[in-house]
N, C-alpha and C. Protein backbone atom coordinates (compact mmCIF):
# COMPACT_ATOMS: atom_id res chain seq x y z
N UNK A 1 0.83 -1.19 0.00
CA UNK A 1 0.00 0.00 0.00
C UNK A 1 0.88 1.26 0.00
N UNK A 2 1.86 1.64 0.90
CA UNK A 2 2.86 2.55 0.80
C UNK A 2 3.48 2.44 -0.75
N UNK A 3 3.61 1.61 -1.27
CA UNK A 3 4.56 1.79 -2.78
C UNK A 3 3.26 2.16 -3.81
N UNK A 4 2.02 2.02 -3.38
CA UNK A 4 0.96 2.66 -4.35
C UNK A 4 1.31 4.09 -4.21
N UNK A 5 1.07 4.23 -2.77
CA UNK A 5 0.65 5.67 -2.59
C UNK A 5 2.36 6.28 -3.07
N UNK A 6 2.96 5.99 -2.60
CA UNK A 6 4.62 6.75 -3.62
C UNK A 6 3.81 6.89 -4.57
N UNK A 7 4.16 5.95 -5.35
CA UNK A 7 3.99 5.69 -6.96
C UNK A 7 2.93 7.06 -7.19
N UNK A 8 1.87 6.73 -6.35
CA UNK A 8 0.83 8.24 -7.06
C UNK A 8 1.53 9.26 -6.61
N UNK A 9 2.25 9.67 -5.92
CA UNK A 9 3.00 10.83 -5.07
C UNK A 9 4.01 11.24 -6.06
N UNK A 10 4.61 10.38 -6.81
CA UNK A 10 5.62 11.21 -7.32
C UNK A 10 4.70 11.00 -9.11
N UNK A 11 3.69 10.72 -9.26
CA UNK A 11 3.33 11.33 -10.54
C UNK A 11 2.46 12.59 -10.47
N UNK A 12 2.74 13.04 -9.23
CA UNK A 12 1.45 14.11 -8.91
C UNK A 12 2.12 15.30 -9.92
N UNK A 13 3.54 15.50 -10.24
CA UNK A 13 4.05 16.90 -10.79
C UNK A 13 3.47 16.71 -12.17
N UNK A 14 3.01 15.77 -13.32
CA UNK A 14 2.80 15.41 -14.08
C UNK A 14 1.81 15.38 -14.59
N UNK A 15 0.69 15.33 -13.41
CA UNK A 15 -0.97 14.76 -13.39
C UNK A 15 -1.52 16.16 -13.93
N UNK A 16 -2.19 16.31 -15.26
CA UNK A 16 -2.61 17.44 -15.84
C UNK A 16 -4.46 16.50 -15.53
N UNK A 17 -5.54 17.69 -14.65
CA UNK A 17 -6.73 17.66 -13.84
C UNK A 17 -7.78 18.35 -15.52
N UNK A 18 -8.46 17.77 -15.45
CA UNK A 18 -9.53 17.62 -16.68
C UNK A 18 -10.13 19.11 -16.10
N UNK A 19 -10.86 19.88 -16.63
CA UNK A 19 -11.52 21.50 -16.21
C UNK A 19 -12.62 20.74 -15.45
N UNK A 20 -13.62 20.01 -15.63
CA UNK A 20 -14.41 20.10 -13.94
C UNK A 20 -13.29 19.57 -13.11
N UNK A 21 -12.22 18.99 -13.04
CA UNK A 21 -11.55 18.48 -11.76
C UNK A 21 -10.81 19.94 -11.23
N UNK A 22 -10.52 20.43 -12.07
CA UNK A 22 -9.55 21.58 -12.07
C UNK A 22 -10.58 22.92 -11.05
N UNK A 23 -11.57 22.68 -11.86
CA UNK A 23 -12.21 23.17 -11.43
C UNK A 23 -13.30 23.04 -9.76
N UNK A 24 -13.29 21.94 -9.47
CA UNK A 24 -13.67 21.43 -8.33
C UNK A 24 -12.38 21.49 -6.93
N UNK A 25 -10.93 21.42 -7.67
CA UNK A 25 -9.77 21.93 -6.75
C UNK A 25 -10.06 22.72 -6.40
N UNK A 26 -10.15 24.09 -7.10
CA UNK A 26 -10.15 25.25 -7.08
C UNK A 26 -11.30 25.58 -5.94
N UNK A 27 -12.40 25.27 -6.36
CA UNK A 27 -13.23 25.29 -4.74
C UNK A 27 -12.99 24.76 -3.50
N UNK A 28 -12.22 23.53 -3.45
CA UNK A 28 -12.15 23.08 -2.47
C UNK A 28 -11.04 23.56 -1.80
N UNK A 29 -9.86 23.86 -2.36
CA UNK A 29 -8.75 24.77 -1.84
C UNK A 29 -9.34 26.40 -1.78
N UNK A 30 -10.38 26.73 -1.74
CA UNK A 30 -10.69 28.36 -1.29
C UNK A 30 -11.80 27.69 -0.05
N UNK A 31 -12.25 26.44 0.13
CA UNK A 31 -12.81 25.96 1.77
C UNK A 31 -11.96 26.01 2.61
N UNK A 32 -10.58 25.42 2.31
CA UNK A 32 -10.41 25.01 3.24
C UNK A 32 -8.71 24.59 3.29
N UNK A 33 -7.33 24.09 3.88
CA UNK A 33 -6.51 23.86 3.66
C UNK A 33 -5.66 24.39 2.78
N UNK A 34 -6.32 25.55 1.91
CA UNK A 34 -5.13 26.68 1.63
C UNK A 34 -3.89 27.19 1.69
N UNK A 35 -3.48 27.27 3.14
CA UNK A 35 -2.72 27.67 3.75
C UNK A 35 -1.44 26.48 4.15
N UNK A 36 -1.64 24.99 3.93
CA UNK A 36 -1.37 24.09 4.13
C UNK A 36 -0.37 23.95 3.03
N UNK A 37 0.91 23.33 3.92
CA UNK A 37 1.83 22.94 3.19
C UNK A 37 1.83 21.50 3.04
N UNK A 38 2.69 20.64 1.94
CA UNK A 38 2.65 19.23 1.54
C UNK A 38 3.24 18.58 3.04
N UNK A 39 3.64 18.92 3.67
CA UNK A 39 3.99 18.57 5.26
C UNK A 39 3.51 18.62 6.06
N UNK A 40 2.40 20.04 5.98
CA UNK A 40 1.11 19.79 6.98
C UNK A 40 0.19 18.38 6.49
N UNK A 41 0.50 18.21 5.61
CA UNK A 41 -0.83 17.42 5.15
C UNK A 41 -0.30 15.94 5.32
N UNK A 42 0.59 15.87 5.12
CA UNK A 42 1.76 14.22 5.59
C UNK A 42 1.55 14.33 7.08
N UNK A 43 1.98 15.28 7.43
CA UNK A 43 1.66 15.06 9.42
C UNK A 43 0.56 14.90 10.33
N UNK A 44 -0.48 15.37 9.10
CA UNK A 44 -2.21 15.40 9.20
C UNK A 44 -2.61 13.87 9.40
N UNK A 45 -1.86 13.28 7.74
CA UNK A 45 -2.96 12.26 7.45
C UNK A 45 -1.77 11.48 8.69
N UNK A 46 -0.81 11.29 8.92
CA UNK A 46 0.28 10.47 9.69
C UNK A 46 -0.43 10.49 11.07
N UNK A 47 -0.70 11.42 11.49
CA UNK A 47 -1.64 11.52 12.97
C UNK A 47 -2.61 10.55 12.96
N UNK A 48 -3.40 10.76 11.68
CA UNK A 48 -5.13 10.41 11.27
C UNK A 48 -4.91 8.60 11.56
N UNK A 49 -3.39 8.07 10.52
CA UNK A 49 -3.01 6.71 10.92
C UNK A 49 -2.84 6.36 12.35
N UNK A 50 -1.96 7.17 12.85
CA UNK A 50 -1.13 6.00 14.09
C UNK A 50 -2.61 6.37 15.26
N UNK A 51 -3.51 7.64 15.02
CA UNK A 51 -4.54 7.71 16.57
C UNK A 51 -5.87 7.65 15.80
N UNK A 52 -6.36 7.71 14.62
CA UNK A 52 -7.60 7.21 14.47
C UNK A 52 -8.04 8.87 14.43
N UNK A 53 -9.15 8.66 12.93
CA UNK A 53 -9.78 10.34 13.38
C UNK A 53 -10.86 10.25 14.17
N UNK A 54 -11.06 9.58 15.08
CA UNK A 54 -12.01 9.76 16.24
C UNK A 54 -11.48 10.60 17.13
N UNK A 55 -9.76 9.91 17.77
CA UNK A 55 -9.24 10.71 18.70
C UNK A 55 -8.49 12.45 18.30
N UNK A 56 -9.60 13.18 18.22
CA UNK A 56 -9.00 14.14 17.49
C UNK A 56 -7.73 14.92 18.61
N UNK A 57 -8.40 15.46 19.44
CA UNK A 57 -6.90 15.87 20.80
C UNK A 57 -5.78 15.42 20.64
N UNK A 58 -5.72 13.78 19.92
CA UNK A 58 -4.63 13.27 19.99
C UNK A 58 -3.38 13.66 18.48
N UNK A 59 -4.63 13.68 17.37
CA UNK A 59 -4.28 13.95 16.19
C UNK A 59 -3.97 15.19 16.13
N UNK A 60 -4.40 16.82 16.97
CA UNK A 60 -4.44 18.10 16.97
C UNK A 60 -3.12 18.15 17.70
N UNK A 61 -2.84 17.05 18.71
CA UNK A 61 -1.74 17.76 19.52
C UNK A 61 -0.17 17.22 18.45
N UNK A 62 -0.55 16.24 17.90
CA UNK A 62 0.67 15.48 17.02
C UNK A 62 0.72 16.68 15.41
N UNK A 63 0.03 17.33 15.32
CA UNK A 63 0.14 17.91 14.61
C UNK A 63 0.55 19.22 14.62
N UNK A 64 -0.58 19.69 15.72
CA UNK A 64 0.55 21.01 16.08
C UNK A 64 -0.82 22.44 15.88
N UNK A 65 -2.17 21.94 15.98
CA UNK A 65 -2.88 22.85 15.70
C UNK A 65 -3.03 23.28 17.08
């Protein structure tokens, strides 16, 4: 599962998004995570693994919000 998710990770510089996808980014990055760097979002989902998104306190404090 980790060598999938690489594998999609490093074709992401490449991945040209069809205009509704392009277009559906574009909304969803003016909701929300904007401001978020590719490291916030590795440390996000890395929390979300090792404590479960139930335990959020646990995931907020490993992250740093």
């Amino acid at each position: 599962m980790l060598a999938e998710a690489e594998a999609v990770e490093a074709s992401l510089p490449t991945l040209v998004l069809s205009a509704k996808d392009e277009k559906e980014k574009k909304k969803l990055m003016e909701e929300g995570f904007g401001d978020w760097t590719r490291k916030d979002y590795r440390a996000f989902t890395a929390a979300l693994e090792q404590f479960g998104r139930k335990d959020r306190e646990a995931v907020f404090r490993q992250v740093g919000v």
